[in-house]
N, C-alpha and C. Protein backbone atom coordinates (compact mmCIF):
# COMPACT_ATOMS: atom_id res chain seq x y z
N UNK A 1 -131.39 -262.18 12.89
CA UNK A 1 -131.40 -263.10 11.77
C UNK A 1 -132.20 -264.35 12.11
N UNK A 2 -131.85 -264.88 13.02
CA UNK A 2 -132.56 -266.26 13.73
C UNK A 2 -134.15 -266.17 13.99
N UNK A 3 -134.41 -264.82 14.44
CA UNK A 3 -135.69 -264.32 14.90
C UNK A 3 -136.88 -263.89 13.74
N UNK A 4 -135.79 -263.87 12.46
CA UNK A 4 -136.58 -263.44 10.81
C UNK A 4 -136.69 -264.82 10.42
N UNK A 5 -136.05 -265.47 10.84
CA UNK A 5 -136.23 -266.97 10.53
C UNK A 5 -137.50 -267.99 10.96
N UNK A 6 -137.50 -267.37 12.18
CA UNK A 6 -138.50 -268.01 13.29
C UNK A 6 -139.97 -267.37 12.55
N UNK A 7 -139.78 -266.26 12.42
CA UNK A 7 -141.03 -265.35 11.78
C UNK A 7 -141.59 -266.00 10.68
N UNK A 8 -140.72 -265.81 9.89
CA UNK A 8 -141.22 -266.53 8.60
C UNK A 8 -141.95 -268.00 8.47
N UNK A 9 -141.58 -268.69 9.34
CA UNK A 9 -142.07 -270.34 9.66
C UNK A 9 -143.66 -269.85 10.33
N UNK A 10 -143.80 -268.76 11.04
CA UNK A 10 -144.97 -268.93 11.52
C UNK A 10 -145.77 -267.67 10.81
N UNK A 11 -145.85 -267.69 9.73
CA UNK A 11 -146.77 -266.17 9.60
C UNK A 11 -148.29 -266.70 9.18
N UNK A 12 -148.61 -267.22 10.05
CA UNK A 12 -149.87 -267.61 10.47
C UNK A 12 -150.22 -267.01 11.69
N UNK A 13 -151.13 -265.78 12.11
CA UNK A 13 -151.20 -265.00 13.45
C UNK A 13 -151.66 -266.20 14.33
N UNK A 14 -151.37 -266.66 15.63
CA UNK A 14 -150.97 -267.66 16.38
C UNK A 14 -152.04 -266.77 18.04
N UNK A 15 -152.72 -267.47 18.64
CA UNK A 15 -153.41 -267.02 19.80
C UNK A 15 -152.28 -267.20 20.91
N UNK A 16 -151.48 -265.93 21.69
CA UNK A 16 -150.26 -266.43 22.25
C UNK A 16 -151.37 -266.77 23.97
N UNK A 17 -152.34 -266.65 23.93
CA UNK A 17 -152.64 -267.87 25.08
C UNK A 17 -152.94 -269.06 25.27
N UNK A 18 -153.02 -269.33 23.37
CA UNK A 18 -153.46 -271.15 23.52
C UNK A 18 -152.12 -271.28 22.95
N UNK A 19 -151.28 -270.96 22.96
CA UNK A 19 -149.63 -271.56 22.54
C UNK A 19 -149.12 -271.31 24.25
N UNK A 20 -149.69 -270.82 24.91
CA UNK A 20 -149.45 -270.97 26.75
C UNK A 20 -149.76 -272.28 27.21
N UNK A 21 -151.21 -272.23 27.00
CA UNK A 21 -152.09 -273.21 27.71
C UNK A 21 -151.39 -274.72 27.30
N UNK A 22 -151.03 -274.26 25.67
CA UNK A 22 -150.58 -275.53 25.25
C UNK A 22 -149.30 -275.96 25.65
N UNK A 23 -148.48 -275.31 25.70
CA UNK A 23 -147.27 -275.59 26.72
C UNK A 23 -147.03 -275.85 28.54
N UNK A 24 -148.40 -274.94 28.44
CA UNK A 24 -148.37 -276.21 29.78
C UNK A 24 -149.17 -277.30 30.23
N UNK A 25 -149.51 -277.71 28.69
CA UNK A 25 -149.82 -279.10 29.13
C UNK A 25 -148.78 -280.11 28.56
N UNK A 26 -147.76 -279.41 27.98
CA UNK A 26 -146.42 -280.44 28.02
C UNK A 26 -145.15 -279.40 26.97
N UNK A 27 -143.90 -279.16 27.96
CA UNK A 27 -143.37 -279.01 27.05
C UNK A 27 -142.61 -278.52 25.53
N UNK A 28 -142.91 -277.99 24.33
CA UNK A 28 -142.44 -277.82 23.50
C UNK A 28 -144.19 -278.28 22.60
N UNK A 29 -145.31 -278.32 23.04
CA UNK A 29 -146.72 -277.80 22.89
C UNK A 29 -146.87 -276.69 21.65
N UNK A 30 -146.63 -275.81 22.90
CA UNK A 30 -146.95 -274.33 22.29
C UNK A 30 -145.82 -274.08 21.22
N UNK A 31 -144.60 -274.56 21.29
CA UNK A 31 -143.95 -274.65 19.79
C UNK A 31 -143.99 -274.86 18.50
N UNK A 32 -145.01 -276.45 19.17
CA UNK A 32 -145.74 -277.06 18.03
C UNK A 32 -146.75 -275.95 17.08
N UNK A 33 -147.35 -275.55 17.92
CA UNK A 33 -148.76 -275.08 17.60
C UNK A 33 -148.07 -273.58 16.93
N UNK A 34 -146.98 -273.13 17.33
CA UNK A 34 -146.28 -271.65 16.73
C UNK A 34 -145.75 -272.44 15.08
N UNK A 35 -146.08 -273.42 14.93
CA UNK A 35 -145.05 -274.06 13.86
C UNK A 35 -143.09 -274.09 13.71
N UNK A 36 -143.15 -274.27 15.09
CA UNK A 36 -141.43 -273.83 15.43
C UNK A 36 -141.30 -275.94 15.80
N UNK A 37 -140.69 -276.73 14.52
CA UNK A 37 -140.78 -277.86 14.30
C UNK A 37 -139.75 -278.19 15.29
N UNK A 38 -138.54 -277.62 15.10
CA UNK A 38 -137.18 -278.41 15.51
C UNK A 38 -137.34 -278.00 16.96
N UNK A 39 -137.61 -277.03 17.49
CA UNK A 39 -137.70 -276.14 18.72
C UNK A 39 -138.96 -276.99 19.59
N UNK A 40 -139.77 -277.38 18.76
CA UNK A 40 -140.38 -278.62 19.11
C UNK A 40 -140.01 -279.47 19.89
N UNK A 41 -139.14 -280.39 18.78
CA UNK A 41 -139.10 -281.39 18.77
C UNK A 41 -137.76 -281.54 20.28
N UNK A 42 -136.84 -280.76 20.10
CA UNK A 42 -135.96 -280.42 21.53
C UNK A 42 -136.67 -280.25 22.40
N UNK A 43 -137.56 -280.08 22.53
CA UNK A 43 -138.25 -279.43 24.17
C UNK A 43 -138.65 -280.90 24.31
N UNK A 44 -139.39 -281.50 23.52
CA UNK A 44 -140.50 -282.43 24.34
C UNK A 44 -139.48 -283.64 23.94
N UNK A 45 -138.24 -283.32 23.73
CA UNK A 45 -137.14 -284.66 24.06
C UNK A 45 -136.49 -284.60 25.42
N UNK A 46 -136.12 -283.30 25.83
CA UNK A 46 -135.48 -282.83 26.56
C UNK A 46 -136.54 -282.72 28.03
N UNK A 47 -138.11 -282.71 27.71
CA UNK A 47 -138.49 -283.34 28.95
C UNK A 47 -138.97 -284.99 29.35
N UNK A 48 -139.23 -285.20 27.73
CA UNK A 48 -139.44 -286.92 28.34
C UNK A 48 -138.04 -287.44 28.96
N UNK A 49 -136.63 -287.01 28.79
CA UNK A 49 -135.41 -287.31 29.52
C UNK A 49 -135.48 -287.25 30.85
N UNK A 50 -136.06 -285.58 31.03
CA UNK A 50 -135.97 -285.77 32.58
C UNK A 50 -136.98 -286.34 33.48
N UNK A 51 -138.13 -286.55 32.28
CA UNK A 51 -139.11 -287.14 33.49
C UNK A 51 -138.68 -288.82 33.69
N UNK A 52 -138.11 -289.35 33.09
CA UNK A 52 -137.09 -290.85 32.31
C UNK A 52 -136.56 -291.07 34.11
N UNK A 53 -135.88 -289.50 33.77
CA UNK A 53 -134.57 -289.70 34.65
C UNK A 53 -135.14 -289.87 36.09
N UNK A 54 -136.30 -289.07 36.17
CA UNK A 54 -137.09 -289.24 37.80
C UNK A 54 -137.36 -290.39 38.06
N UNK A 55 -137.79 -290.51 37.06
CA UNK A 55 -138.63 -292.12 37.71
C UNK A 55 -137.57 -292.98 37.89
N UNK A 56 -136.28 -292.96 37.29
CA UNK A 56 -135.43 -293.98 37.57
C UNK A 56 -134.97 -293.46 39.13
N UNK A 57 -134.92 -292.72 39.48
CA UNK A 57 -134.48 -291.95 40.55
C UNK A 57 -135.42 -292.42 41.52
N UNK A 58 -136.48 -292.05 41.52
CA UNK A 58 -137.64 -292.60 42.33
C UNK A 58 -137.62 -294.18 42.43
N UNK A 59 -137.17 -295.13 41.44
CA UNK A 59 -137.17 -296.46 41.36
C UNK A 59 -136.25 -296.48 42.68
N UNK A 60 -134.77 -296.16 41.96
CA UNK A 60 -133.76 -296.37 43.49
C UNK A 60 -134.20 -296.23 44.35
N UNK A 61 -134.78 -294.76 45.05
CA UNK A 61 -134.68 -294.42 46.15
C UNK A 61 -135.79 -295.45 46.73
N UNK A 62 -137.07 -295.75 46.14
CA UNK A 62 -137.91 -296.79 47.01
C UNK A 62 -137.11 -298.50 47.08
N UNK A 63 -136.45 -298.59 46.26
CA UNK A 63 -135.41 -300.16 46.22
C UNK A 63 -134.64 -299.84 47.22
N UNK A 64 -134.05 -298.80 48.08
CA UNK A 64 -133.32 -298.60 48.87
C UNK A 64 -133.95 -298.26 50.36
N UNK A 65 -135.47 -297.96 50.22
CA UNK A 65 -136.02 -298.25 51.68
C UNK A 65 -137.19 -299.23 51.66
N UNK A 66 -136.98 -300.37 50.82
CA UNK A 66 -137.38 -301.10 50.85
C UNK A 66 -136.59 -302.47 51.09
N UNK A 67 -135.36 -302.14 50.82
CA UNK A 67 -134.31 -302.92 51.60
C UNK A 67 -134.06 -302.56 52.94
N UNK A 68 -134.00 -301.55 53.35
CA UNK A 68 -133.78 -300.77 54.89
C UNK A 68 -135.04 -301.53 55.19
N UNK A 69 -136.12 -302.03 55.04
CA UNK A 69 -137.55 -302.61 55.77
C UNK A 69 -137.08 -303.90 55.54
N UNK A 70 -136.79 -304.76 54.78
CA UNK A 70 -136.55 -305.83 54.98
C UNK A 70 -135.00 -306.74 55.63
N UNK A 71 -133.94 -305.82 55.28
CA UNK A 71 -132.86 -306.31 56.06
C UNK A 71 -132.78 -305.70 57.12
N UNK A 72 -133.20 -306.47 58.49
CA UNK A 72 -132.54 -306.45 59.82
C UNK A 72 -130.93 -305.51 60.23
N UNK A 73 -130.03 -306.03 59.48
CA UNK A 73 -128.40 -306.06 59.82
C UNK A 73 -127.99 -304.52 59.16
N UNK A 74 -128.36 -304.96 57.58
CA UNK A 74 -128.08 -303.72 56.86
C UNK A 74 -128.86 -302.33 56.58
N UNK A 75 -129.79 -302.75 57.06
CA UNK A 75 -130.86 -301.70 57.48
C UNK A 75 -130.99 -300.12 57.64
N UNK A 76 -130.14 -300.18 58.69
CA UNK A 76 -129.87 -298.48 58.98
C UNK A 76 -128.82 -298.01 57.60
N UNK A 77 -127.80 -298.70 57.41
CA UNK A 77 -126.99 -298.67 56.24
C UNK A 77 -127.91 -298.17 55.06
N UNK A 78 -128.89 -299.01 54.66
CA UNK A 78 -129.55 -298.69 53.33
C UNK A 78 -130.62 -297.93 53.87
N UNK A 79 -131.02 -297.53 55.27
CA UNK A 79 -131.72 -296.23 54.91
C UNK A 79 -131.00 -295.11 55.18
N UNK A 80 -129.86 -294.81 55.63
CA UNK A 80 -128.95 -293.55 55.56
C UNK A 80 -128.47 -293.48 53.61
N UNK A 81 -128.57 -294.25 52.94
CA UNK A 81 -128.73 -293.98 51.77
C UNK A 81 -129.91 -293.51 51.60
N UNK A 82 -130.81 -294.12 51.55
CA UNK A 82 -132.27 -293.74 51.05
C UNK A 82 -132.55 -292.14 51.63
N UNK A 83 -131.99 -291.78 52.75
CA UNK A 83 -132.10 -290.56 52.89
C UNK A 83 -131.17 -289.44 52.08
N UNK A 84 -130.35 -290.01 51.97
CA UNK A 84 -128.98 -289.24 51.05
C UNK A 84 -129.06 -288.92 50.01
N UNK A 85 -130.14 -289.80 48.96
CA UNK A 85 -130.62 -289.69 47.83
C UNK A 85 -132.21 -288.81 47.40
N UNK A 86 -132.55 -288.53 49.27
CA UNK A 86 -133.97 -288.15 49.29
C UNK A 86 -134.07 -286.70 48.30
N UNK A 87 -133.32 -285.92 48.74
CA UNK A 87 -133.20 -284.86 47.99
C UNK A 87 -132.72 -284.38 46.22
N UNK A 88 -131.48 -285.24 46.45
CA UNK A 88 -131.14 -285.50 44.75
C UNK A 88 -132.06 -285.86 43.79
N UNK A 89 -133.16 -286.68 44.29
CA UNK A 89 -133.89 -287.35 43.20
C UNK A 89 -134.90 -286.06 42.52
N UNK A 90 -134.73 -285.26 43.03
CA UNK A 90 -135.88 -284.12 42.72
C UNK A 90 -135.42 -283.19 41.70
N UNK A 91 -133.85 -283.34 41.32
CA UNK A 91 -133.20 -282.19 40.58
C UNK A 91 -133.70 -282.58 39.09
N UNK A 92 -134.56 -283.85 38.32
CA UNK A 92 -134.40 -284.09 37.51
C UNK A 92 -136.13 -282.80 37.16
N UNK A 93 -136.64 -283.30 38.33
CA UNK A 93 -137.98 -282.78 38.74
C UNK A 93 -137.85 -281.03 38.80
N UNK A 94 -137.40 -280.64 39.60
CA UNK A 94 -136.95 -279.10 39.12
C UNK A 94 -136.80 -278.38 37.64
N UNK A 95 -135.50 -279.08 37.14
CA UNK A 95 -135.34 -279.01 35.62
C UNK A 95 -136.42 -279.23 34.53
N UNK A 96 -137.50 -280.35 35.17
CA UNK A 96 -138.25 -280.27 34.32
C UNK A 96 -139.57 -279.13 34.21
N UNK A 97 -139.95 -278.50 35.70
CA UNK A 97 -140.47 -277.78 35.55
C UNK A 97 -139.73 -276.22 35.05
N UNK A 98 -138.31 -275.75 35.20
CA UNK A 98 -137.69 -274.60 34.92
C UNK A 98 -137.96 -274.97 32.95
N UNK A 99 -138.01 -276.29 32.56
CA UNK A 99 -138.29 -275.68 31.20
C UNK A 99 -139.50 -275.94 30.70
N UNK A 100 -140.00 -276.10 31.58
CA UNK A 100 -142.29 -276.12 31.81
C UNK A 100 -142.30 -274.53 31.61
N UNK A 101 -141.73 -274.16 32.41
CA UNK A 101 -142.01 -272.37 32.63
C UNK A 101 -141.22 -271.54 31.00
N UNK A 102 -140.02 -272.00 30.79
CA UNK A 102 -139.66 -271.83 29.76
C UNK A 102 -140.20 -271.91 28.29
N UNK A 103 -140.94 -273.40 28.17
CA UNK A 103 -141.53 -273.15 27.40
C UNK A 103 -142.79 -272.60 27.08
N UNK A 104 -143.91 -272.27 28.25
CA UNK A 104 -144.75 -271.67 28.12
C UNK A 104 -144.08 -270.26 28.15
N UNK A 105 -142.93 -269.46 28.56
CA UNK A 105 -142.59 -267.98 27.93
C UNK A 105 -142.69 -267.62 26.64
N UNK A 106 -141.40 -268.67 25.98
CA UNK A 106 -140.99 -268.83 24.56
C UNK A 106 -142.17 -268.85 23.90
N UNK A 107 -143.38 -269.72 23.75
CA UNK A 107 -144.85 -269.81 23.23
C UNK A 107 -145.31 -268.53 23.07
N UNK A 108 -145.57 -268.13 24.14
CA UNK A 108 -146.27 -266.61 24.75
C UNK A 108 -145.61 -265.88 23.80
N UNK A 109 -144.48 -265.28 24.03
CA UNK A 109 -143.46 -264.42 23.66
C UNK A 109 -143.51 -264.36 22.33
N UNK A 110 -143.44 -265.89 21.55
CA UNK A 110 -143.30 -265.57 19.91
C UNK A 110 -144.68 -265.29 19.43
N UNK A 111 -145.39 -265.92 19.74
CA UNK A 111 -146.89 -266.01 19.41
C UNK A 111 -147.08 -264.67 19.30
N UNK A 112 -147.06 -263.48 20.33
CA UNK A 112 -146.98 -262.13 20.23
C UNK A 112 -146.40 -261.22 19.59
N UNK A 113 -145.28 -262.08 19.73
CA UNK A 113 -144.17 -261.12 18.25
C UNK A 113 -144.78 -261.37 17.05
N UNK A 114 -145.64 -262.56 16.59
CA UNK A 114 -145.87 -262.88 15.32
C UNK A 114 -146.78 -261.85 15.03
N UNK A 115 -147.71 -261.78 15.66
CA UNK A 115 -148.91 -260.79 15.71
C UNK A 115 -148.21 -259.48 16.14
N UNK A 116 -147.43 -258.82 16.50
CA UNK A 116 -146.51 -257.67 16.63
C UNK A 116 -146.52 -257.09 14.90
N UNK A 117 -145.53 -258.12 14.65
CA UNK A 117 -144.89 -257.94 13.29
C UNK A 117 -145.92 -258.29 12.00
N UNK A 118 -147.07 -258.76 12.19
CA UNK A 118 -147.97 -258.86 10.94
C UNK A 118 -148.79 -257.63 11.11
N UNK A 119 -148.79 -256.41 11.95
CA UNK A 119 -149.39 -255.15 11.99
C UNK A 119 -149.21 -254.57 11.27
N UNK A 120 -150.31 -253.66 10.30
CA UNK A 120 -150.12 -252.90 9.17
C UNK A 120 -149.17 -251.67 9.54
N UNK A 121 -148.16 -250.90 9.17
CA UNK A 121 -147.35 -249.99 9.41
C UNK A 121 -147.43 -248.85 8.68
N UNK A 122 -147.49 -247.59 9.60
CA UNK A 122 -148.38 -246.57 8.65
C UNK A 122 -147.10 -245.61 8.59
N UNK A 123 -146.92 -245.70 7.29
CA UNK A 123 -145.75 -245.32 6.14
C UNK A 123 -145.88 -243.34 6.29
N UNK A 124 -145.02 -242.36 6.06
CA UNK A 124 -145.12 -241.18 5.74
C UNK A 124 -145.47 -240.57 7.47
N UNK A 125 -145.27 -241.11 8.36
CA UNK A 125 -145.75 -240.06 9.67
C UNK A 125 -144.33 -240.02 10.32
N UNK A 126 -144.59 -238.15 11.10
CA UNK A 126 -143.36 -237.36 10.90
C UNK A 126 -143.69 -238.01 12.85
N UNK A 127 -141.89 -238.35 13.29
CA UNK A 127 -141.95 -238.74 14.33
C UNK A 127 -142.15 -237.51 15.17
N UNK A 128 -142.34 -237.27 16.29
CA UNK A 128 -142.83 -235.89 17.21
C UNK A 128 -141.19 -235.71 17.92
N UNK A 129 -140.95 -234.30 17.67
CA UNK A 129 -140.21 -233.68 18.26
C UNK A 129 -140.06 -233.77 19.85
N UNK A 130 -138.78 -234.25 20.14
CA UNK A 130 -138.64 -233.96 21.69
C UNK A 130 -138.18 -232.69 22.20
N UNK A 131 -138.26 -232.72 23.40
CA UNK A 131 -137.93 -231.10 24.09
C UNK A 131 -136.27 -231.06 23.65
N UNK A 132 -135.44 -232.40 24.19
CA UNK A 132 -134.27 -232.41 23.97
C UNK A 132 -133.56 -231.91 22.08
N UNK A 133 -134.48 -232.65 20.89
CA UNK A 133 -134.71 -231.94 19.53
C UNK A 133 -134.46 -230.22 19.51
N UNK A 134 -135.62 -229.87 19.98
CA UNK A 134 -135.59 -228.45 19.66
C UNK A 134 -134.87 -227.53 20.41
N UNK A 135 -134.19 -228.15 21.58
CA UNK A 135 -133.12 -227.18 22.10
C UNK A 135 -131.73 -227.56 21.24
N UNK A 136 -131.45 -228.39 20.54
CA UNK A 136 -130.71 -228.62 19.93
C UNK A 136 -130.03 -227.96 18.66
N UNK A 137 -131.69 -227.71 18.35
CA UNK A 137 -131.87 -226.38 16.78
C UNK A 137 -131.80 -225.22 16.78
């Protein structure tokens, strides 16, 4: 039902490698370009968040060995943080590429179905008998 839905918004035959290309140059791209509005508009919210979220991540972690360089006392303190955080800061970075890859599938994928399903269908042909058929009869 969802997928007759999706169809119908795009029955414009769609090139499913420039709805690729276009998703990976950001995002919910190749959505755009499938005419999939709302599916859109979620993707390329859902990565300006996480790229939001890196950079705030990246802010800390350099405010935190940049204090380890300037305080003497507290030093080792704020860089055993700065290391603690070295790894975490990347999960926003991961996520954003797992739905980089995602959305260039989804692109691909419908773009092809659209052009799947706008194929002329040739009405009156008798399907071919299997071996399993005629031992049956």
């Amino acid at each position: 039902m969802i997928l007759r839905q999706r169809l119908e918004r795009g029955k414009i035959k769609k090139s499913p490698v420039i709805a690729a290309l276009a998703s990976l140059f950001f995002p919910g791209a190749g959505q755009a370009y499938n005419r999939e509005v709302i599916r859109s508009l979620i993707m390329i919210l859902m990565a300006i968040g996480l790229l939001t979220w890196f950079i705030f991540l990246q802010q800390d972690y350099n405010d935190a060995l940049r204090q380890a360089n300037d305080l003497n006392l507290v030093g080792p303190i704020a860089y055993e943080y700065a290391k603690t955080q070295g790894v975490s800061r990347y999960l926003p970075l991961a996520l954003y590429l797992g739905l980089l890859a995602f959305s260039i599938y989804d692109a691909y994928i419908f773009s092809a179905y659209i052009i799947k399903s706008m194929e002329p269908r040739v009405e009156g042909v008798e399907r071919r008998k299997q071996p399993r058929d005629e031992a049956e009869s």
